[in-house]
PDB file of N, CA and C in Angstrom:
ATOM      1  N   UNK A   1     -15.630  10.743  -4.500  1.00  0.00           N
ATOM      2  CA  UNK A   1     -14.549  11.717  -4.465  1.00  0.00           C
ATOM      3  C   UNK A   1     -14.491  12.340  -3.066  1.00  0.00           C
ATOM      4  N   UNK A   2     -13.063  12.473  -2.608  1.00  0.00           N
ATOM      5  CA  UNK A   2     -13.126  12.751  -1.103  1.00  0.00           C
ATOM      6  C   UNK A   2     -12.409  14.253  -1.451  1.00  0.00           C
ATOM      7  N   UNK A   3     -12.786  15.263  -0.560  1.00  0.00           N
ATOM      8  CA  UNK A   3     -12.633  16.404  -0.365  1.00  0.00           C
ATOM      9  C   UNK A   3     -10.759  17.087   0.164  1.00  0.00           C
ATOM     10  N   UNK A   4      -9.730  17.305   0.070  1.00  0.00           N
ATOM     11  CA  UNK A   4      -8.761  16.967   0.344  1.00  0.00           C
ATOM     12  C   UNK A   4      -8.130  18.464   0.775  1.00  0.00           C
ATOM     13  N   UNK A   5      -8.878  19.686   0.779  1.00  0.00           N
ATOM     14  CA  UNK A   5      -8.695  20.891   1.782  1.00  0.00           C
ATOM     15  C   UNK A   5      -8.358  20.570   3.094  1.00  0.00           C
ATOM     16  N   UNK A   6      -7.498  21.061   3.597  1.00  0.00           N
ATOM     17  CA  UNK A   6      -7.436  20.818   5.813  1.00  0.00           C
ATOM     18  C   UNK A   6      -8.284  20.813   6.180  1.00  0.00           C
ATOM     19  N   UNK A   7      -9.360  22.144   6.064  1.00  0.00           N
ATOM     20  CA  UNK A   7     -10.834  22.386   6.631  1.00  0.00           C
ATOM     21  C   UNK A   7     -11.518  21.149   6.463  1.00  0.00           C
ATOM     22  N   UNK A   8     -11.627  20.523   5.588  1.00  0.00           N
ATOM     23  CA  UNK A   8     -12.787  19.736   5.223  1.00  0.00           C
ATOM     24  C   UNK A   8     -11.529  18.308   6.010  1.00  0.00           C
ATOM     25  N   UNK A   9     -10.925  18.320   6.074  1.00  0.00           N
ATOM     26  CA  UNK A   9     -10.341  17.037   6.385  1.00  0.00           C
ATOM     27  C   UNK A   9     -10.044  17.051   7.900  1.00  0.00           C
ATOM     28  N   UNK A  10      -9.843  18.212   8.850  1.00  0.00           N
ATOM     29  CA  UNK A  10      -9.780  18.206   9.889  1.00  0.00           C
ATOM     30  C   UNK A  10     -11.360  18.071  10.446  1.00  0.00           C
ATOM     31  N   UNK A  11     -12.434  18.195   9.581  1.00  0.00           N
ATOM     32  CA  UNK A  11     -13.694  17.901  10.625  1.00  0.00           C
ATOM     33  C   UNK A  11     -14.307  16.952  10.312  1.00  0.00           C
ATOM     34  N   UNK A  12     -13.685  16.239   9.293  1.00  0.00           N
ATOM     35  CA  UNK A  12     -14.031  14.758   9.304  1.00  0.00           C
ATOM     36  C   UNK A  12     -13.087  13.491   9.281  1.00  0.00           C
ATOM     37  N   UNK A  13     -12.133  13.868  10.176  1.00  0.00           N
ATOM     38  CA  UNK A  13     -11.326  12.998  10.627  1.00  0.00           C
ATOM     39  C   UNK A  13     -11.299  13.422  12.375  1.00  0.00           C
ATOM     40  N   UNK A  14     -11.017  11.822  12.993  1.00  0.00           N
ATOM     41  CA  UNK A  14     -10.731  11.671  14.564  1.00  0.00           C
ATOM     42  C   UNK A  14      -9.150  11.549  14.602  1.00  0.00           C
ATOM     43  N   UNK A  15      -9.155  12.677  15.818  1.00  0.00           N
ATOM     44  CA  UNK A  15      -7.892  12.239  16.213  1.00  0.00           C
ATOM     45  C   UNK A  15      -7.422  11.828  17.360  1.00  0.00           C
ATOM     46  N   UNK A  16      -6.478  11.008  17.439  1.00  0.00           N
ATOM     47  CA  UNK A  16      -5.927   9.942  18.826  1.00  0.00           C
ATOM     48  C   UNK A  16      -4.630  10.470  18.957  1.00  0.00           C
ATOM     49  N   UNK A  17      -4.463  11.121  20.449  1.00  0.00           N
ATOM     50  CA  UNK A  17      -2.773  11.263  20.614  1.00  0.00           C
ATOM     51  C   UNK A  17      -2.477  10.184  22.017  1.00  0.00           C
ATOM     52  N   UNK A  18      -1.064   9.467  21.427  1.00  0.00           N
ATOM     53  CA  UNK A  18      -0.870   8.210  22.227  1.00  0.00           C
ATOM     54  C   UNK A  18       0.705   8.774  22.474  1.00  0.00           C
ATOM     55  N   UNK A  19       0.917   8.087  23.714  1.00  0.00           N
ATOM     56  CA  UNK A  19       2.571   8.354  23.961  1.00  0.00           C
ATOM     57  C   UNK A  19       3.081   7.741  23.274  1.00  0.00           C
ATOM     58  N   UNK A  20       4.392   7.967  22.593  1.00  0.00           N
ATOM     59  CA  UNK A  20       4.592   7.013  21.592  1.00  0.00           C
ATOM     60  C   UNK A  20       6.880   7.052  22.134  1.00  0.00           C
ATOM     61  N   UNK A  21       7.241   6.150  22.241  1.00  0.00           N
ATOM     62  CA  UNK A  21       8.888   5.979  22.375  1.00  0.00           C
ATOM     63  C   UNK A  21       9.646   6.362  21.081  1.00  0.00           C
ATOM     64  N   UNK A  22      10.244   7.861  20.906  1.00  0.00           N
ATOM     65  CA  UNK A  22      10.529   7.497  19.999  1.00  0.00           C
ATOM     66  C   UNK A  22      11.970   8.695  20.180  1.00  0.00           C
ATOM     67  N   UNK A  23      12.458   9.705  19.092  1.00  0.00           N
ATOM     68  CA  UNK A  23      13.592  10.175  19.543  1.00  0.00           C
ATOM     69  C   UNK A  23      13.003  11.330  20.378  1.00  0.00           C
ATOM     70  N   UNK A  24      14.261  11.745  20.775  1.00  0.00           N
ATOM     71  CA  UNK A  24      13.392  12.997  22.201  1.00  0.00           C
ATOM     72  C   UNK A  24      13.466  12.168  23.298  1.00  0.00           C
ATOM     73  N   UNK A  25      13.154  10.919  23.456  1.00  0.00           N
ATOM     74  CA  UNK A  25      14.387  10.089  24.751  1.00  0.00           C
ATOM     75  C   UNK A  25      12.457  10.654  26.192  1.00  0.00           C
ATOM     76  N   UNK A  26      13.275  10.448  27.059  1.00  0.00           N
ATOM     77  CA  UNK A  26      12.353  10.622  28.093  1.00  0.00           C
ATOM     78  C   UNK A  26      11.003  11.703  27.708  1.00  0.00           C
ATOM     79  N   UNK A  27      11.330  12.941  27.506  1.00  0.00           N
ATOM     80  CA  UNK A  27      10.888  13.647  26.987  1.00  0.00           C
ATOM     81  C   UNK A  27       9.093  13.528  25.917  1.00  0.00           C
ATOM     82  N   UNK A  28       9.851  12.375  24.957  1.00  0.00           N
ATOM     83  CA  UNK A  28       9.125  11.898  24.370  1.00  0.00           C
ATOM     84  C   UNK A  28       8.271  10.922  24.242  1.00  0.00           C
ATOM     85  N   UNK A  29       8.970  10.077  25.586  1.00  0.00           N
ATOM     86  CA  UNK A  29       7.994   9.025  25.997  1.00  0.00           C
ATOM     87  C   UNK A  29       6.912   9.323  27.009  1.00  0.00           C
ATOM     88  N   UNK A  30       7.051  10.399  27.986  1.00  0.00           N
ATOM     89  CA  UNK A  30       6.566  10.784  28.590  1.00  0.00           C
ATOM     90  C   UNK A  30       5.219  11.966  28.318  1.00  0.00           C
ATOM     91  N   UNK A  31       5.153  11.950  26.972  1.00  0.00           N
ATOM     92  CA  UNK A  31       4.315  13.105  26.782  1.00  0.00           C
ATOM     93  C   UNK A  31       3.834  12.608  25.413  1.00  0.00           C
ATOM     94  N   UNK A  32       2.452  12.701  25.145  1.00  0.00           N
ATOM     95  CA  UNK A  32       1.716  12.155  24.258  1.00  0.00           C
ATOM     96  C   UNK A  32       2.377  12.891  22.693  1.00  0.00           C
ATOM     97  N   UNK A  33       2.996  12.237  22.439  1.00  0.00           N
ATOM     98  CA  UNK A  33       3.266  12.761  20.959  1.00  0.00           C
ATOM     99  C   UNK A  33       2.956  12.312  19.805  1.00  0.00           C
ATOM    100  N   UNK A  34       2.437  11.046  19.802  1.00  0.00           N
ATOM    101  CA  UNK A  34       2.200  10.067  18.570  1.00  0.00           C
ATOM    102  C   UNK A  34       0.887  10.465  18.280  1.00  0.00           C
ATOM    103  N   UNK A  35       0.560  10.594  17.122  1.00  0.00           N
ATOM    104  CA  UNK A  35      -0.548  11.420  16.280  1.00  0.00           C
ATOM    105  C   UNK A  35      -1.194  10.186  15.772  1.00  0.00           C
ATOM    106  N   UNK A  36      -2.641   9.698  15.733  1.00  0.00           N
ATOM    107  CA  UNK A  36      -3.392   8.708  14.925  1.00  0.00           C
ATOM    108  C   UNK A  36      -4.680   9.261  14.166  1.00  0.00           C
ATOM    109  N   UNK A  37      -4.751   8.932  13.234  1.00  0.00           N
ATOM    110  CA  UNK A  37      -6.072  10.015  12.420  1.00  0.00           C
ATOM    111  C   UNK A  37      -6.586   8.920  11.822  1.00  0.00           C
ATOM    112  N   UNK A  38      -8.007   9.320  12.198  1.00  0.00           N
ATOM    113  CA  UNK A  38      -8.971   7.825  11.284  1.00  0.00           C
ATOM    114  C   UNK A  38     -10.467   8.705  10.159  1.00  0.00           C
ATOM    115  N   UNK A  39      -9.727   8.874   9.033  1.00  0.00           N
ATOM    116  CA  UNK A  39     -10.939   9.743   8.551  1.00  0.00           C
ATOM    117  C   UNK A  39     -12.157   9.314   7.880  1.00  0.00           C
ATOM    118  N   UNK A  40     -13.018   9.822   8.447  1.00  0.00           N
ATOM    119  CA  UNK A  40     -14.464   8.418   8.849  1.00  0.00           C
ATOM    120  C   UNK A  40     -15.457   8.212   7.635  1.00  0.00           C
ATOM    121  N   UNK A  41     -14.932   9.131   6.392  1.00  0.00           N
ATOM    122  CA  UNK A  41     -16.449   9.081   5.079  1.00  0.00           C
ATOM    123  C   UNK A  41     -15.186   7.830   4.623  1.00  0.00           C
ATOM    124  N   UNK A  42     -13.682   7.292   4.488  1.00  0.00           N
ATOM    125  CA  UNK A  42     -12.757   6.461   3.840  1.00  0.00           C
ATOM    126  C   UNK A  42     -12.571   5.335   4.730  1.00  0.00           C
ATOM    127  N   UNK A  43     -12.568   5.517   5.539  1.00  0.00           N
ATOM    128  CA  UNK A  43     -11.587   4.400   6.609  1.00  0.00           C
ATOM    129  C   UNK A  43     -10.520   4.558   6.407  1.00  0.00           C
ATOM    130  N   UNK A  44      -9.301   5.587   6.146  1.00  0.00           N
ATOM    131  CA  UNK A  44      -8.547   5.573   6.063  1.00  0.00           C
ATOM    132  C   UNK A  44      -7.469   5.723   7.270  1.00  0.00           C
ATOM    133  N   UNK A  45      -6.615   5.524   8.308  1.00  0.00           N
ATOM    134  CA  UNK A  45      -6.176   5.596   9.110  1.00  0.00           C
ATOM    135  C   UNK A  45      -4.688   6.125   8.979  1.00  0.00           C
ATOM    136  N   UNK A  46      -4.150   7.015   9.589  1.00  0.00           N
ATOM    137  CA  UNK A  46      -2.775   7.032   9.749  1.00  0.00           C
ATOM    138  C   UNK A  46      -2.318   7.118  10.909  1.00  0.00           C
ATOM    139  N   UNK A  47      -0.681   6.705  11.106  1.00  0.00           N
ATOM    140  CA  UNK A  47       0.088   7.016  12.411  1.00  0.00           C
ATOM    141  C   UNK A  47       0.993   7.584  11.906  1.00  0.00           C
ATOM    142  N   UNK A  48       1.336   8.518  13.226  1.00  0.00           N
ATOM    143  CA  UNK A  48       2.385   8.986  12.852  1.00  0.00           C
ATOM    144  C   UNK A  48       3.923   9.258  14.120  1.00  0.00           C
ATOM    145  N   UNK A  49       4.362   9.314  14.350  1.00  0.00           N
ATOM    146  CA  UNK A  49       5.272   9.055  15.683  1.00  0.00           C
ATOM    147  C   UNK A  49       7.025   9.690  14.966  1.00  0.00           C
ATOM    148  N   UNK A  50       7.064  10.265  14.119  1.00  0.00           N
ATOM    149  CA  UNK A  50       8.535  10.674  13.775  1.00  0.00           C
ATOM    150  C   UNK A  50       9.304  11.773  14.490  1.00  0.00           C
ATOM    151  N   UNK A  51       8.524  12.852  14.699  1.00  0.00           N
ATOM    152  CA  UNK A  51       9.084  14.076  15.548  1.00  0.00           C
ATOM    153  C   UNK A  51       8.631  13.695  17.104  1.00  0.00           C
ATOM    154  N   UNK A  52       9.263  14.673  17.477  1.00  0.00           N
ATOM    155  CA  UNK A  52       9.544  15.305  19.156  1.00  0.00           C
ATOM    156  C   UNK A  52       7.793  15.568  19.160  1.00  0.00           C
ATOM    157  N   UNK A  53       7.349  16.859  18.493  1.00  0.00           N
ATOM    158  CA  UNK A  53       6.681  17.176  18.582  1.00  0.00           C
ATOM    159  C   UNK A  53       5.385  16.911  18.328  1.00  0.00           C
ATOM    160  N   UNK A  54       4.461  16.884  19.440  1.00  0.00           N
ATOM    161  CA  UNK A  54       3.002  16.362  18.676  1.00  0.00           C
ATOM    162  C   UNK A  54       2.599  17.123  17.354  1.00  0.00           C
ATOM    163  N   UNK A  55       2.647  18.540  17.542  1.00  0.00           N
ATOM    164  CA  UNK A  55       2.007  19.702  16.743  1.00  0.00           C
ATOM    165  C   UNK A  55       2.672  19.371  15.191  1.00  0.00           C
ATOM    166  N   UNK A  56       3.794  18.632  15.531  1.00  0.00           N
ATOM    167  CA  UNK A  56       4.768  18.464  13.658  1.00  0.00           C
ATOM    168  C   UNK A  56       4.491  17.094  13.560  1.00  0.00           C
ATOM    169  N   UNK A  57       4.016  16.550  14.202  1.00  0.00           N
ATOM    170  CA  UNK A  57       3.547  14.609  14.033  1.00  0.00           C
ATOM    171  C   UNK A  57       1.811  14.859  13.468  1.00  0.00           C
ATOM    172  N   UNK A  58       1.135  16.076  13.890  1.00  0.00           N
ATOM    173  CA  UNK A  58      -0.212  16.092  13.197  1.00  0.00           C
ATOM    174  C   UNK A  58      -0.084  16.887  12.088  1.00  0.00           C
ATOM    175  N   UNK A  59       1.063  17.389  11.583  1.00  0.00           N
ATOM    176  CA  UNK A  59       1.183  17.990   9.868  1.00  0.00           C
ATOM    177  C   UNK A  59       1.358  17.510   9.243  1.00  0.00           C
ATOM    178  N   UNK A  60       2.271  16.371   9.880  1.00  0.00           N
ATOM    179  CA  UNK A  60       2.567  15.113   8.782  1.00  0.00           C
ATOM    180  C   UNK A  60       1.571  14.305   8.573  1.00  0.00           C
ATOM    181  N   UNK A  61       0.769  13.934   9.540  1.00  0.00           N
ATOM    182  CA  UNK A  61      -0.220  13.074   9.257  1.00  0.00           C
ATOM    183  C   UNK A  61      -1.184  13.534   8.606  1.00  0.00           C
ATOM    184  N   UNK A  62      -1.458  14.866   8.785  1.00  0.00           N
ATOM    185  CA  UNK A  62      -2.650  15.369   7.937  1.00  0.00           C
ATOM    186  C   UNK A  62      -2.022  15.049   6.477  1.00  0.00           C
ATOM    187  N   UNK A  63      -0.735  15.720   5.864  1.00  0.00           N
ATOM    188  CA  UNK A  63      -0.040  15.370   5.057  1.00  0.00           C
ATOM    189  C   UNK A  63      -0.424  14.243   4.008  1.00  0.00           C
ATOM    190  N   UNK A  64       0.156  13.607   5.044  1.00  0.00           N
ATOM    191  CA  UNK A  64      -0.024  11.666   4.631  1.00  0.00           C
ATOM    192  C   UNK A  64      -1.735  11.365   3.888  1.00  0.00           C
ATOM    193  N   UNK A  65      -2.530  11.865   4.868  1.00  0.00           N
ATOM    194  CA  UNK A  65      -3.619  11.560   4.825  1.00  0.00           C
ATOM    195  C   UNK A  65      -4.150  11.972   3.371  1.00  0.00           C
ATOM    196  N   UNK A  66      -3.864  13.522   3.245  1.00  0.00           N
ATOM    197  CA  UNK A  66      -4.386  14.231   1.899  1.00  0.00           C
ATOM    198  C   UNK A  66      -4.070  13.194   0.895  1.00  0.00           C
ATOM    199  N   UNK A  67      -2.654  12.751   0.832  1.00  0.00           N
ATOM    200  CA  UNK A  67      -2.009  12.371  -0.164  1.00  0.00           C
ATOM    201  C   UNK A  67      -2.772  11.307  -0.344  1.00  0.00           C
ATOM    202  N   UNK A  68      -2.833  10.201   0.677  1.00  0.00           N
ATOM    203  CA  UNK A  68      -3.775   8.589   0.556  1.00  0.00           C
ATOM    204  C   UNK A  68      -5.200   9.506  -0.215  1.00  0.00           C
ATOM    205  N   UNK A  69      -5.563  10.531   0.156  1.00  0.00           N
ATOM    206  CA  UNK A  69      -6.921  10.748  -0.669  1.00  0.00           C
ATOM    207  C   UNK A  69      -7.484  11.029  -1.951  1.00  0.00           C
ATOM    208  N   UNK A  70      -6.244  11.431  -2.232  1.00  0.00           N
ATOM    209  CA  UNK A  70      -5.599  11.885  -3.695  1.00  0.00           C
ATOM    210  C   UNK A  70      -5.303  10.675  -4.408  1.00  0.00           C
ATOM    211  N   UNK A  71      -5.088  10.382  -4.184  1.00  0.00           N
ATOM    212  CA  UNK A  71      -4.452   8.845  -4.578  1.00  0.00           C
ATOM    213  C   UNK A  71      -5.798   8.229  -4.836  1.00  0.00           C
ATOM    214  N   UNK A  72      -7.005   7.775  -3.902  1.00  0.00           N
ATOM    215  CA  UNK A  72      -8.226   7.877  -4.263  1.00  0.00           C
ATOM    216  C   UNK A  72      -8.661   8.384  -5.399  1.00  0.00           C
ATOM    217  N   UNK A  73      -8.884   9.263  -5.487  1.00  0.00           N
ATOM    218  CA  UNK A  73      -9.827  10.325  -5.974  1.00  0.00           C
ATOM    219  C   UNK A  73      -9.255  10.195  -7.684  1.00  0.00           C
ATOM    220  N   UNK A  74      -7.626   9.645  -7.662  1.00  0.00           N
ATOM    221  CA  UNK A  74      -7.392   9.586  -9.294  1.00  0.00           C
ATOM    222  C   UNK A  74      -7.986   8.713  -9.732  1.00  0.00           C
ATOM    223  N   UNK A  75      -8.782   8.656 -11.105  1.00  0.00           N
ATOM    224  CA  UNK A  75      -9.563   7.371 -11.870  1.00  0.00           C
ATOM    225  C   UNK A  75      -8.886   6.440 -12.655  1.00  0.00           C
ATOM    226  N   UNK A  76      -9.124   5.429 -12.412  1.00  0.00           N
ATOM    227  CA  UNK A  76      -8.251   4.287 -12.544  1.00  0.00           C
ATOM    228  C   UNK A  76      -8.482   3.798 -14.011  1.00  0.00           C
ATOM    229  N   UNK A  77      -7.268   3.776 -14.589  1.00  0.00           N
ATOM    230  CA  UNK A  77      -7.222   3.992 -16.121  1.00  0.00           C
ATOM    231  C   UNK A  77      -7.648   2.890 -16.545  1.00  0.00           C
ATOM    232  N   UNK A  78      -8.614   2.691 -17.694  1.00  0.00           N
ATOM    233  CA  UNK A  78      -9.268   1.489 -18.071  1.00  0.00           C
ATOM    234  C   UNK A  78      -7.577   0.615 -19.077  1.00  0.00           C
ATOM    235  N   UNK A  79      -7.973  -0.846 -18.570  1.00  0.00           N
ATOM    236  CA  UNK A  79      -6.565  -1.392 -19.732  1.00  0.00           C
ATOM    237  C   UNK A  79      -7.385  -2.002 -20.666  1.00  0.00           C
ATOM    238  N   UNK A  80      -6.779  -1.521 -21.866  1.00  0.00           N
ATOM    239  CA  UNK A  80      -6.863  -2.082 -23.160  1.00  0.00           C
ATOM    240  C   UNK A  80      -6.428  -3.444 -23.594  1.00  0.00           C
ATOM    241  N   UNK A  81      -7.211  -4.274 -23.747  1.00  0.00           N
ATOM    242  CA  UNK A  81      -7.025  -5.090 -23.564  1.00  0.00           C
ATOM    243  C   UNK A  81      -6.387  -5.598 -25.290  1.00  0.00           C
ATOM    244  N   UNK A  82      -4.949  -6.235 -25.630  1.00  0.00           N
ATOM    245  CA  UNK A  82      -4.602  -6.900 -26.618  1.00  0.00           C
ATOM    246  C   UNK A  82      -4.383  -7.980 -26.625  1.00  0.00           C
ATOM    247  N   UNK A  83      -3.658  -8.573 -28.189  1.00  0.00           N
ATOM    248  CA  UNK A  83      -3.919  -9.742 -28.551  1.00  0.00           C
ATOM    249  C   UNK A  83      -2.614 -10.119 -28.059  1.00  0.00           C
ATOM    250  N   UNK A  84      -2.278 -11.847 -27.823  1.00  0.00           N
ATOM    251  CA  UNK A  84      -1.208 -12.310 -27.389  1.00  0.00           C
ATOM    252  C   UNK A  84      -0.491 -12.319 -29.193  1.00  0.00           C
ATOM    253  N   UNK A  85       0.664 -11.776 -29.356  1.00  0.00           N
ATOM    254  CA  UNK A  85       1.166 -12.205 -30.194  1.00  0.00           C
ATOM    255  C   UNK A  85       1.686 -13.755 -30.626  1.00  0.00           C
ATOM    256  N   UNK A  86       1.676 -13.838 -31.801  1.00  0.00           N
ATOM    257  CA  UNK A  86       1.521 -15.403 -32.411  1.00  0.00           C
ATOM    258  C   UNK A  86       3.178 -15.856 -31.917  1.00  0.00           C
ATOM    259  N   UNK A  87       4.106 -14.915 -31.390  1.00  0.00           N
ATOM    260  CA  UNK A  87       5.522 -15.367 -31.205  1.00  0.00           C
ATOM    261  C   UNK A  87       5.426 -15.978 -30.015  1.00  0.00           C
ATOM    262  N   UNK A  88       4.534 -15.079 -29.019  1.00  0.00           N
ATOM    263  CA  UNK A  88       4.668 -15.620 -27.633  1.00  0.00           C
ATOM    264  C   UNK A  88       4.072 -16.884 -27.598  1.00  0.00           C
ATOM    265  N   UNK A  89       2.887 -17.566 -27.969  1.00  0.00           N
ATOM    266  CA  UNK A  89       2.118 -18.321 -28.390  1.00  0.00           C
ATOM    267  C   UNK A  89       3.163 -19.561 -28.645  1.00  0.00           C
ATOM    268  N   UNK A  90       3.957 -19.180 -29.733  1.00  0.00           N
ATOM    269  CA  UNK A  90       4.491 -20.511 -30.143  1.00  0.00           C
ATOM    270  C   UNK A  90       5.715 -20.971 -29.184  1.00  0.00           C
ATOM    271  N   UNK A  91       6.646 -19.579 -28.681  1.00  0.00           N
ATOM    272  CA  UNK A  91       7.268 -20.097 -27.557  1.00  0.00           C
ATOM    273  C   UNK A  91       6.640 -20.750 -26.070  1.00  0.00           C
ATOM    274  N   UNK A  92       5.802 -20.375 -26.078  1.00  0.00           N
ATOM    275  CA  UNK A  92       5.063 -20.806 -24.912  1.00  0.00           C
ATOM    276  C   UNK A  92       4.785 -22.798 -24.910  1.00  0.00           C
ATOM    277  N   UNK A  93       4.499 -22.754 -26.284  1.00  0.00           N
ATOM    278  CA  UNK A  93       3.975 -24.304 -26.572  1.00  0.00           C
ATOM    279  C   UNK A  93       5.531 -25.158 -26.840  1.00  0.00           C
ATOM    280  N   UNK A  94       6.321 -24.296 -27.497  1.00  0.00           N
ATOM    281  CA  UNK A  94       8.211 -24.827 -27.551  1.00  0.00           C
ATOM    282  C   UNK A  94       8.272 -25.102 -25.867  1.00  0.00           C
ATOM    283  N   UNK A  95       8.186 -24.388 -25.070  1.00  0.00           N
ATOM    284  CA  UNK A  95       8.798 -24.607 -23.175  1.00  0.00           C
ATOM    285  C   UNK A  95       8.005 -25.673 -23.035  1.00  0.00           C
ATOM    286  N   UNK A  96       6.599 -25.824 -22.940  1.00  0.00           N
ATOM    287  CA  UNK A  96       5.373 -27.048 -22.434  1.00  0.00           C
ATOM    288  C   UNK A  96       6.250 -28.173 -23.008  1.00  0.00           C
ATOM    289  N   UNK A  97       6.556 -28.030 -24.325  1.00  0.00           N
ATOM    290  CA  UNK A  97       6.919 -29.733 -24.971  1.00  0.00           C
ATOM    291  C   UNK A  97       8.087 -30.057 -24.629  1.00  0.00           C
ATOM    292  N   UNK A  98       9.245 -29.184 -24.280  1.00  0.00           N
ATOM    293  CA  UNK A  98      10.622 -29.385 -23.802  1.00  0.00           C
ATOM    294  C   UNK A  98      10.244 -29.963 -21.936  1.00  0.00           C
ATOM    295  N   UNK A  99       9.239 -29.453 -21.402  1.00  0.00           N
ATOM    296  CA  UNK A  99       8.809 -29.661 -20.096  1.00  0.00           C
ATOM    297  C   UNK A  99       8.615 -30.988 -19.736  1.00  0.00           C
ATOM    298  N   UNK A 100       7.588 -31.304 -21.013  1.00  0.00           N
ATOM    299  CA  UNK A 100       6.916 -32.786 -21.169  1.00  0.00           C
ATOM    300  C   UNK A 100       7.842 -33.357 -21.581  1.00  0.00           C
ATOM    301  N   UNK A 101       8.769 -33.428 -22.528  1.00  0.00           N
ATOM    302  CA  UNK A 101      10.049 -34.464 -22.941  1.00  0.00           C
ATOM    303  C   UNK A 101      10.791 -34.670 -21.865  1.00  0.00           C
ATOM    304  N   UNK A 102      11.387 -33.482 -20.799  1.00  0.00           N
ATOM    305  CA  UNK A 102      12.227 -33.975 -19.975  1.00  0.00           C
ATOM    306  C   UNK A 102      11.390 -34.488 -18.593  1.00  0.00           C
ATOM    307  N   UNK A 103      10.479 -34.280 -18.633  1.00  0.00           N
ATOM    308  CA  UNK A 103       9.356 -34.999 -17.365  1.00  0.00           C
ATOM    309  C   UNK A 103       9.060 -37.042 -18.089  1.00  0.00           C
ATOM    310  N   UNK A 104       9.205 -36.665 -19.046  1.00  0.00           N
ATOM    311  CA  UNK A 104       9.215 -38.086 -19.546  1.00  0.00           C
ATOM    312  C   UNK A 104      10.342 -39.329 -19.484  1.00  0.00           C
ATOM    313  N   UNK A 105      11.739 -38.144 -19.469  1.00  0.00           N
ATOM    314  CA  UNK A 105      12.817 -39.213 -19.193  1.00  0.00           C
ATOM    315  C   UNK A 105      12.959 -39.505 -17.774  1.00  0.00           C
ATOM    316  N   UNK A 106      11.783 -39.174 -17.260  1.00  0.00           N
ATOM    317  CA  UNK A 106      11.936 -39.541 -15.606  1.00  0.00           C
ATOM    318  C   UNK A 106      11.434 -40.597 -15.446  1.00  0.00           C
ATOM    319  N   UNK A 107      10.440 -40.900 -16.120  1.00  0.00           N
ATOM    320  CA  UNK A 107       9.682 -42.551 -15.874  1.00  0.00           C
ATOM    321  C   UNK A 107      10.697 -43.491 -15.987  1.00  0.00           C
ATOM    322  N   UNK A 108      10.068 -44.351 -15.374  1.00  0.00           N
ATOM    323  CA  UNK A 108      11.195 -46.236 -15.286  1.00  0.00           C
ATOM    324  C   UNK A 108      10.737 -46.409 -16.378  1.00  0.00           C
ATOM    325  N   UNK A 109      11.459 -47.305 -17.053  1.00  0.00           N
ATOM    326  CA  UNK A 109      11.549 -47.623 -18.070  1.00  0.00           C
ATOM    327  C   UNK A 109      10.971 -48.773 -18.410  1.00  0.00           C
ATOM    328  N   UNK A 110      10.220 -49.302 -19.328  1.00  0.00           N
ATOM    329  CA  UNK A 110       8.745 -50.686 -19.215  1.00  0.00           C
ATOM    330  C   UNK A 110       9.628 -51.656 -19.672  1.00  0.00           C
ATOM    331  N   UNK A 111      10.121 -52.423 -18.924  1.00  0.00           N
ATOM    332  CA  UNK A 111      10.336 -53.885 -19.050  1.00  0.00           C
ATOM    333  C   UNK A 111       9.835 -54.780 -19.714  1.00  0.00           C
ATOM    334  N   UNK A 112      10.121 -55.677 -21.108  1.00  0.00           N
ATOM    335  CA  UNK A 112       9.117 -56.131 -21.454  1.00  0.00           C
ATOM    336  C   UNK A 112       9.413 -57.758 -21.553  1.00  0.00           C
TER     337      UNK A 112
END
């Protein structure tokens, strides 16, 4: 179970700011705005590059990140496993033999 508070997620995640081309035009290419977070107990990684702003590209990513952890952390519902019903069963074996009959009128025909 991963911890999914800011506190606890900002000091165990790295962060990478990369220039990134995006809207904001010169502005934005010129000035590191693209946000990368790699949080290190998951391997989980995000990018992020949508705003102008670095400071609103690392809310989102923190964002993002919580959510991928959450997503984690839910327990994965056991499936119950049932029986094939006897309908599907018999249609299943009706398609195979219609399969095999018309795969059969493909052979040449034995000369005798």
């Amino acid at each position: 179970m991963y911890k999914t508070d800011i506190r606890t997620l900002k000091k165990e995640t790295e962060v990478f700011r990369f220039g990134a081309s995006t809207k904001g035009g010169q502005r934005a290419n010129k000035k590191e705005t693209g946000i990368h977070l790699r949080h290190i107990p998951s391997g989980i990684k995000v990018r992020v590059i949508e705003e102008r702003s670095q400071a609103r590209n690392l809310a989102i990513a923190f964002e993002r990140l919580r959510e991928r952890l959450e997503q984690l952390n839910r327990p994965e519902t056991p499936r119950i496993p049932t029986k094939v019903p006897k309908s599907a069963k018999r249609e299943r074996l009706r398609e195979r033999k219609a399969h095999s009959e018309k795969k059969k009128l493909r052979k040449k025909p034995i000369l005798g």
